[in-house]
Protein backbone atom coordinates (compact mmCIF):
# COMPACT_ATOMS: atom_id res chain seq x y z
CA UNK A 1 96.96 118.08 100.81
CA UNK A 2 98.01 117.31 97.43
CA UNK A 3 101.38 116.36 96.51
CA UNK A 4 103.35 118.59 93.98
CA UNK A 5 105.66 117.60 91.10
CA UNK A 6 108.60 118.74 93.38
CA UNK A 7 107.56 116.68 96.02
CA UNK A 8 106.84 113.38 94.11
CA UNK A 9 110.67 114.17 92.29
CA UNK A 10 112.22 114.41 95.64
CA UNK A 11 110.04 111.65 97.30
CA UNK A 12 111.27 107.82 97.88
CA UNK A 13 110.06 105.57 95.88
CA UNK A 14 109.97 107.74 92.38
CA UNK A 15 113.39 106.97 91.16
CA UNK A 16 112.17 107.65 87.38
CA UNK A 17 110.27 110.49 87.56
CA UNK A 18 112.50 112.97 85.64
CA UNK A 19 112.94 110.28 83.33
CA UNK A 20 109.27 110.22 82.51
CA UNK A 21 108.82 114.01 82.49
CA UNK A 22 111.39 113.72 79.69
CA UNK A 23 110.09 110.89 78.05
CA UNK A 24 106.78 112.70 78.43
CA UNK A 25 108.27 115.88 77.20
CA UNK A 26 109.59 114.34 73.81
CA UNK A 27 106.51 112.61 73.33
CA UNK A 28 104.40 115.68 73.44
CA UNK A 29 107.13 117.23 71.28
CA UNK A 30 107.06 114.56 68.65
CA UNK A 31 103.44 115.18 68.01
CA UNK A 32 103.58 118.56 67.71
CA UNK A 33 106.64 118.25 64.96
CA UNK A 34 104.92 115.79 62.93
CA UNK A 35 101.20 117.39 63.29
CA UNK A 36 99.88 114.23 64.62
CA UNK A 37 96.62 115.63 65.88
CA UNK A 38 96.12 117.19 62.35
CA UNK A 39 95.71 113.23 60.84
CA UNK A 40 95.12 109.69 61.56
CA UNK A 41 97.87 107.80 62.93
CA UNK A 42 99.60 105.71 60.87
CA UNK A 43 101.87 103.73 63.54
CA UNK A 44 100.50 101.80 66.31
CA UNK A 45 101.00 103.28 70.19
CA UNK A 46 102.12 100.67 72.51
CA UNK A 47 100.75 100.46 75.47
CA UNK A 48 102.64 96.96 77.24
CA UNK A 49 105.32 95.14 75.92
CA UNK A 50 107.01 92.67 77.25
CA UNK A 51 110.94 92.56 76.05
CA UNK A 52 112.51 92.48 79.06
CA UNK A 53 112.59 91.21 82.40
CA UNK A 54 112.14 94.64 84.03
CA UNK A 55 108.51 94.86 81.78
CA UNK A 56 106.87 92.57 84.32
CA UNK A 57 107.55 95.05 86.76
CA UNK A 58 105.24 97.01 85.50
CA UNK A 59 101.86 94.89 85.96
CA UNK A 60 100.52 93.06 88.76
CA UNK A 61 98.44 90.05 89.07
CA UNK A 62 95.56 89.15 91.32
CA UNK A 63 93.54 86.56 92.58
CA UNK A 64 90.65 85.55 95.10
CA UNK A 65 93.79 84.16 97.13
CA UNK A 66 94.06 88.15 98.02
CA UNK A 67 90.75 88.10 99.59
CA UNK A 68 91.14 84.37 101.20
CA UNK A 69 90.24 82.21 98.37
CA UNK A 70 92.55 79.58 96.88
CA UNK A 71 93.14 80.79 93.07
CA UNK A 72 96.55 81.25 92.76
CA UNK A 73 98.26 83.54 89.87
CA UNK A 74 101.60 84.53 88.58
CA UNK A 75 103.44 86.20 85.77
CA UNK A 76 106.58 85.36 84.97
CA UNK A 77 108.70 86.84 81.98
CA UNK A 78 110.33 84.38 79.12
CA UNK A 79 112.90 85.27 76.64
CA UNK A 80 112.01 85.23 72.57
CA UNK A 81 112.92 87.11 69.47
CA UNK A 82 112.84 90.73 69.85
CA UNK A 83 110.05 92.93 69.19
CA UNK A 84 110.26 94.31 65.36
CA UNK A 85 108.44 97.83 65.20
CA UNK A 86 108.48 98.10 61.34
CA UNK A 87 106.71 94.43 61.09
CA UNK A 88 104.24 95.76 63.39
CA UNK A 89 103.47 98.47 61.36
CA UNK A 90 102.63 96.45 58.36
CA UNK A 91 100.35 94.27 59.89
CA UNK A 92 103.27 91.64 60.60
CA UNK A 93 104.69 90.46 63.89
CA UNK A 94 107.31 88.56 63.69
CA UNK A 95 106.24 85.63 61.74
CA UNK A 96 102.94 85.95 62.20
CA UNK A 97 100.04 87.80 60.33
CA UNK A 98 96.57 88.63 61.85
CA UNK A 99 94.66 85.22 62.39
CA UNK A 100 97.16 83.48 61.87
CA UNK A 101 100.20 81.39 63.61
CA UNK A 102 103.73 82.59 64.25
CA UNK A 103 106.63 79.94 63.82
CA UNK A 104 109.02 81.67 66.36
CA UNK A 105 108.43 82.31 69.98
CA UNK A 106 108.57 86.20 71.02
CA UNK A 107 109.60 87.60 74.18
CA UNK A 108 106.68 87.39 76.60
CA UNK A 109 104.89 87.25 79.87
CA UNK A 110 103.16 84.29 81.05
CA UNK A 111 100.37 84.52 83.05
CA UNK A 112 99.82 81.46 84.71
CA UNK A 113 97.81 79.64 87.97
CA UNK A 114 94.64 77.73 88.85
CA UNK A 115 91.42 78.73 89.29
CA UNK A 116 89.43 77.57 92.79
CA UNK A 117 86.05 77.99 93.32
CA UNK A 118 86.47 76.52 97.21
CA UNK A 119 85.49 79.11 99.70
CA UNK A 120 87.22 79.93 102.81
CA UNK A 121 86.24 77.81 105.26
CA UNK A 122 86.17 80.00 108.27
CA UNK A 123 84.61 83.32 105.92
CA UNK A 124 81.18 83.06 105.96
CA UNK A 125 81.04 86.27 104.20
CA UNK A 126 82.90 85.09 101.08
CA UNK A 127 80.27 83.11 99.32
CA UNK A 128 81.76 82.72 95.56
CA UNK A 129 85.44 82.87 94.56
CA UNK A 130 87.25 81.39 90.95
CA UNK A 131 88.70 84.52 89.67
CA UNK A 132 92.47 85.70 88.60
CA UNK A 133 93.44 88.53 86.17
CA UNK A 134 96.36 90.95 85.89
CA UNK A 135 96.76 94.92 85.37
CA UNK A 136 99.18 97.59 84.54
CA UNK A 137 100.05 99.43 87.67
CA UNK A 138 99.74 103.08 87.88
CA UNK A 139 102.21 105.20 85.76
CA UNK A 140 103.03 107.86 88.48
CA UNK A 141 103.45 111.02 87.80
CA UNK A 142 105.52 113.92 85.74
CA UNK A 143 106.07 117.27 85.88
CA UNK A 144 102.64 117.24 83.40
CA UNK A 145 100.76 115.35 85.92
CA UNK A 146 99.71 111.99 86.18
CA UNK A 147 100.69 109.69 83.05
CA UNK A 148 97.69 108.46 81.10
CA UNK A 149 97.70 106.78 77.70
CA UNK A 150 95.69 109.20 75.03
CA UNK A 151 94.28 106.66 73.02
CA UNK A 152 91.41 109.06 71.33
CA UNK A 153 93.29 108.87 67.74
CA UNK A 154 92.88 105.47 67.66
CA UNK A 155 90.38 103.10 66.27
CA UNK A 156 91.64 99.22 68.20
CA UNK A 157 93.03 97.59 70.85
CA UNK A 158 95.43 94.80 69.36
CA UNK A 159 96.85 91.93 71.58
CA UNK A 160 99.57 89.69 70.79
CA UNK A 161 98.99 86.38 72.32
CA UNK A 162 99.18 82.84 72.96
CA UNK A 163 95.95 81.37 74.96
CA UNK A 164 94.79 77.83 75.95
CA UNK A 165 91.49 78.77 74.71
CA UNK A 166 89.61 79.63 78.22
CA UNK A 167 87.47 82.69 78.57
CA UNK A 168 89.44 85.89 79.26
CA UNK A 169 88.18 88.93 79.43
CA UNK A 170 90.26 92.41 78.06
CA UNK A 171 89.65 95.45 80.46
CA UNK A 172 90.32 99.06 80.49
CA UNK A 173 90.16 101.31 83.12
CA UNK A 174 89.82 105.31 82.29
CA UNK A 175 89.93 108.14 84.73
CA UNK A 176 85.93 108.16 84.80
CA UNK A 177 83.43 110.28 87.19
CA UNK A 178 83.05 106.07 88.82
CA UNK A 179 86.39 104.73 89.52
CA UNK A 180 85.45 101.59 89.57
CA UNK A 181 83.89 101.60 86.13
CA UNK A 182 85.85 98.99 83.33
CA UNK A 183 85.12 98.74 80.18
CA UNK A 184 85.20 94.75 78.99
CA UNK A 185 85.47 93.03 76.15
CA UNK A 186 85.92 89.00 75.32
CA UNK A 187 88.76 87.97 74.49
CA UNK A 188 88.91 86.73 71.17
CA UNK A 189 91.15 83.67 70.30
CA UNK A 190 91.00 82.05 66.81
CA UNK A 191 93.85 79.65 66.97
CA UNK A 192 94.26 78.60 70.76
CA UNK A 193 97.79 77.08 71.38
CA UNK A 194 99.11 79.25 68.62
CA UNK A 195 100.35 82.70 68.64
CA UNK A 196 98.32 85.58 67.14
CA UNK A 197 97.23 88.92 67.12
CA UNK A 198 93.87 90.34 67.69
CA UNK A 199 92.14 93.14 67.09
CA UNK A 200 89.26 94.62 69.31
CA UNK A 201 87.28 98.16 68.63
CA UNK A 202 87.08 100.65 70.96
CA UNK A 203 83.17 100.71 70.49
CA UNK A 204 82.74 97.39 70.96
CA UNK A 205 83.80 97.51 74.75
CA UNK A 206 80.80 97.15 77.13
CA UNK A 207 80.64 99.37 80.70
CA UNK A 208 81.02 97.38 83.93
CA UNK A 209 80.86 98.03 87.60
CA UNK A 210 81.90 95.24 89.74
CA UNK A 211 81.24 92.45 86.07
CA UNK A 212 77.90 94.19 86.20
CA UNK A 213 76.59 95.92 82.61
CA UNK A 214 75.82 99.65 83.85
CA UNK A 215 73.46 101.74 82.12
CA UNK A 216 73.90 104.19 80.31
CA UNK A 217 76.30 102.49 78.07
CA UNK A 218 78.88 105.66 77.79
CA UNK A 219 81.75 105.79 75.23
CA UNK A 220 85.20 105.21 76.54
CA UNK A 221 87.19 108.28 77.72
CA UNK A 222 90.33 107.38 75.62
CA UNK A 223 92.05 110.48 75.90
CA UNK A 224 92.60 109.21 79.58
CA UNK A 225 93.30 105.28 80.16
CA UNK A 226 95.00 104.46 82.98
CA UNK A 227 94.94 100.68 82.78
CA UNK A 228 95.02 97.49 80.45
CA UNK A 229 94.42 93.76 81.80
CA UNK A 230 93.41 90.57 81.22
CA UNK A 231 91.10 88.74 83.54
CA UNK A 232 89.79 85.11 84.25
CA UNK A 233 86.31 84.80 85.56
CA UNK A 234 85.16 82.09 83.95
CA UNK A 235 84.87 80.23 87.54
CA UNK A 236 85.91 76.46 85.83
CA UNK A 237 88.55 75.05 88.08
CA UNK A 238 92.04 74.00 87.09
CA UNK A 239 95.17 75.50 85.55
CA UNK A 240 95.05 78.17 83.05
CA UNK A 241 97.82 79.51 81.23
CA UNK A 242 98.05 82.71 78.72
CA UNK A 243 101.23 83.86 76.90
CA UNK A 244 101.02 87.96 76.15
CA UNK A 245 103.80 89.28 73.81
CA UNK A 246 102.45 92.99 73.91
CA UNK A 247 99.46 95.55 73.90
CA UNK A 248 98.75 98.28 71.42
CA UNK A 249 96.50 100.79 70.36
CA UNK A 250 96.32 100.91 66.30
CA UNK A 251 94.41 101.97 63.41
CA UNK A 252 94.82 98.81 61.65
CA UNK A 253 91.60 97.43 60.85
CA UNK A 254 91.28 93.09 61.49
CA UNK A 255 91.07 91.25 59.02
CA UNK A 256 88.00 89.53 61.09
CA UNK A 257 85.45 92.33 62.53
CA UNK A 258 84.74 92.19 66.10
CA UNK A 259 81.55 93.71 67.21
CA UNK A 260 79.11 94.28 69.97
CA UNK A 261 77.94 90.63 69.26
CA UNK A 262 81.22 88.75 70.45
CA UNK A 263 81.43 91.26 73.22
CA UNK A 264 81.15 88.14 75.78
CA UNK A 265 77.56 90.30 77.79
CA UNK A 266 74.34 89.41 76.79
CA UNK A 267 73.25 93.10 76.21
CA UNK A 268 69.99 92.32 74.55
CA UNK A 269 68.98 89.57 77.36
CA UNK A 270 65.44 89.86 79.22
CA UNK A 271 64.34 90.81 82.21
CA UNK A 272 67.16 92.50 83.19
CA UNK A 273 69.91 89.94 82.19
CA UNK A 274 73.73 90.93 83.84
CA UNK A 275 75.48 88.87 80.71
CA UNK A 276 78.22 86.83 82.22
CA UNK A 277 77.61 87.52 85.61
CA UNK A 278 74.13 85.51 85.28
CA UNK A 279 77.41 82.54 84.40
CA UNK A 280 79.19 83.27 87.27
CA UNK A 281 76.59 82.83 90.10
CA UNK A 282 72.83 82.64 90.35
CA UNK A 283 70.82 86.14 90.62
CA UNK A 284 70.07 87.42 94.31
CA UNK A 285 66.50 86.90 95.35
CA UNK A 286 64.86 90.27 96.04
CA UNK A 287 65.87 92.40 99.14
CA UNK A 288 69.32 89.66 99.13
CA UNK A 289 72.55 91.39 100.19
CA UNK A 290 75.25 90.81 97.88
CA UNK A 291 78.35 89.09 99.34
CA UNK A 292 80.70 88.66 96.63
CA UNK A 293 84.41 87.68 96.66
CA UNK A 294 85.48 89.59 93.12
């Protein structure tokens, strides 16, 4: 039994859900007024940004911790200078140009923790762990359905950040035939410790199941994203700590290009190579099970 638009507006637990058939509504609207679909975008869609406190209530974070490990992560919102749209749309945020570092601090979430690779000791089931990342929840619904970003006009992914240099990877999670499909791509940071923006094409993502490459390598189905994150699966223990100002989709080309190359998998490897995964633990001997933590 599915649940209708009048039941999920007269449901608990939906307290905005005329306010995002409206804010749906006038979205739709806007588009049609200015003939968006006719052109190329010229502004950026955001996607996250964190201005407020109330913004964090939109993500969640996750760890091994979840599945008995002992990674621990949180994200926690900090005050800055406000977000200027009309910088953003010429290529400058704040005080700060692609590549380059921004002298004042912008509102922001921190995502923050440790990384463990201890296993539980009484789970003999769990036999790798060191992993933490964070999401977008679900949008809910409107009286148009469920909210999805429609991305398909645009060219990038931009990211406005502040890392300490570790390996994160960027995923994004589309309403595909395999749920638990992602598409990845390595976070790129030029100036670690510094804030900056970067700039990641939609082509250069790579298809994952479970930090597995998965064949065939399909293009993204951007008319229907239902999730941005950030995760940590580098599996080095000790703190990690990554400042994110705010997440957009843009036409804006970088001024560095980022290509299949720096996609952080190994897609060209032999013998059947899984990229990073052949990082995070050793390959399964033949006929193996796979008992996995992340």
């Amino acid at each position: 039994m599915f649940a209708t638009p009048i039941r999920l507006a007269r449901g608990g637990g939906m307290p905005g859900f005329w306010k995002r058939s409206l804010d749906e509504f006038k979205r739709q609207a806007n588009i049609a007024v200015k003939m968006e679909g006719l052109h190329v975008p010229q502004k950026p869609r955001p996607l996250v940004q964190f201005t407020d406190p109330a913004s964090i209530e939109t993500c969640k974070a996750f760890s091994d911790e979840d599945m008995g490990g002992f990674s621990r992560a949180r994200m926690t919102f900090h005050a800055g200078a406000a977000h200027e749209e009309s910088r953003r749309e010429q290529g400058v945020i704040g005080n700060e140009k692609e590549g380059g570092g921004e002298t004042s601090e912008p509102s922001h979430m921190l995502f923050k923790g440790t990384i463990s690779t201890e296993l539980p000791p009484n789970n003999s089931d769990i036999q790798r762990s060191g992993y933490a990342a964070w999401r977008t929840k679900d949008r809910g619904f409107s009286l148009f359905g469920k909210l999805l970003w429609d991305i398909d006009p645009y060219s990038y992914l931009a990211l406005r950040i502040k890392s300490d240099g570790r390996k994160y990877f960027v995923n994004i999670q589309t309403e595909s035939i395999v749920p638990t499909d992602l598409h990845q791509h390595l976070l790129p940071t030029y100036t670690p410790g510094a804030w900056e923006t970067v700039i990641i094409p939609f082509h250069a993502f790579v298809r994952t199941n479970h930090g597995m490459v998965v064949e065939p390598q399909r293009e993204m189905m951007r008319q229907k994203v239902r999730s941005v994150g950030i995760g940590l699966i580098d599996r080095v223990p000790g703190p990690f700590e990554l400042r994110v100002a705010d997440v957009y989709a843009t036409n804006r080309s970088p001024a560095r290009e980022v290509g299949r190359e720096s996609s952080g998998f190994d897609l060209e490897s032999e013998e059947g190579g899984r990229g990073i995964m052949d990082e995070v633990e050793p390959r399964r001997k033949r006929g193996e099970p796979e008992k996995i933590l992340i």
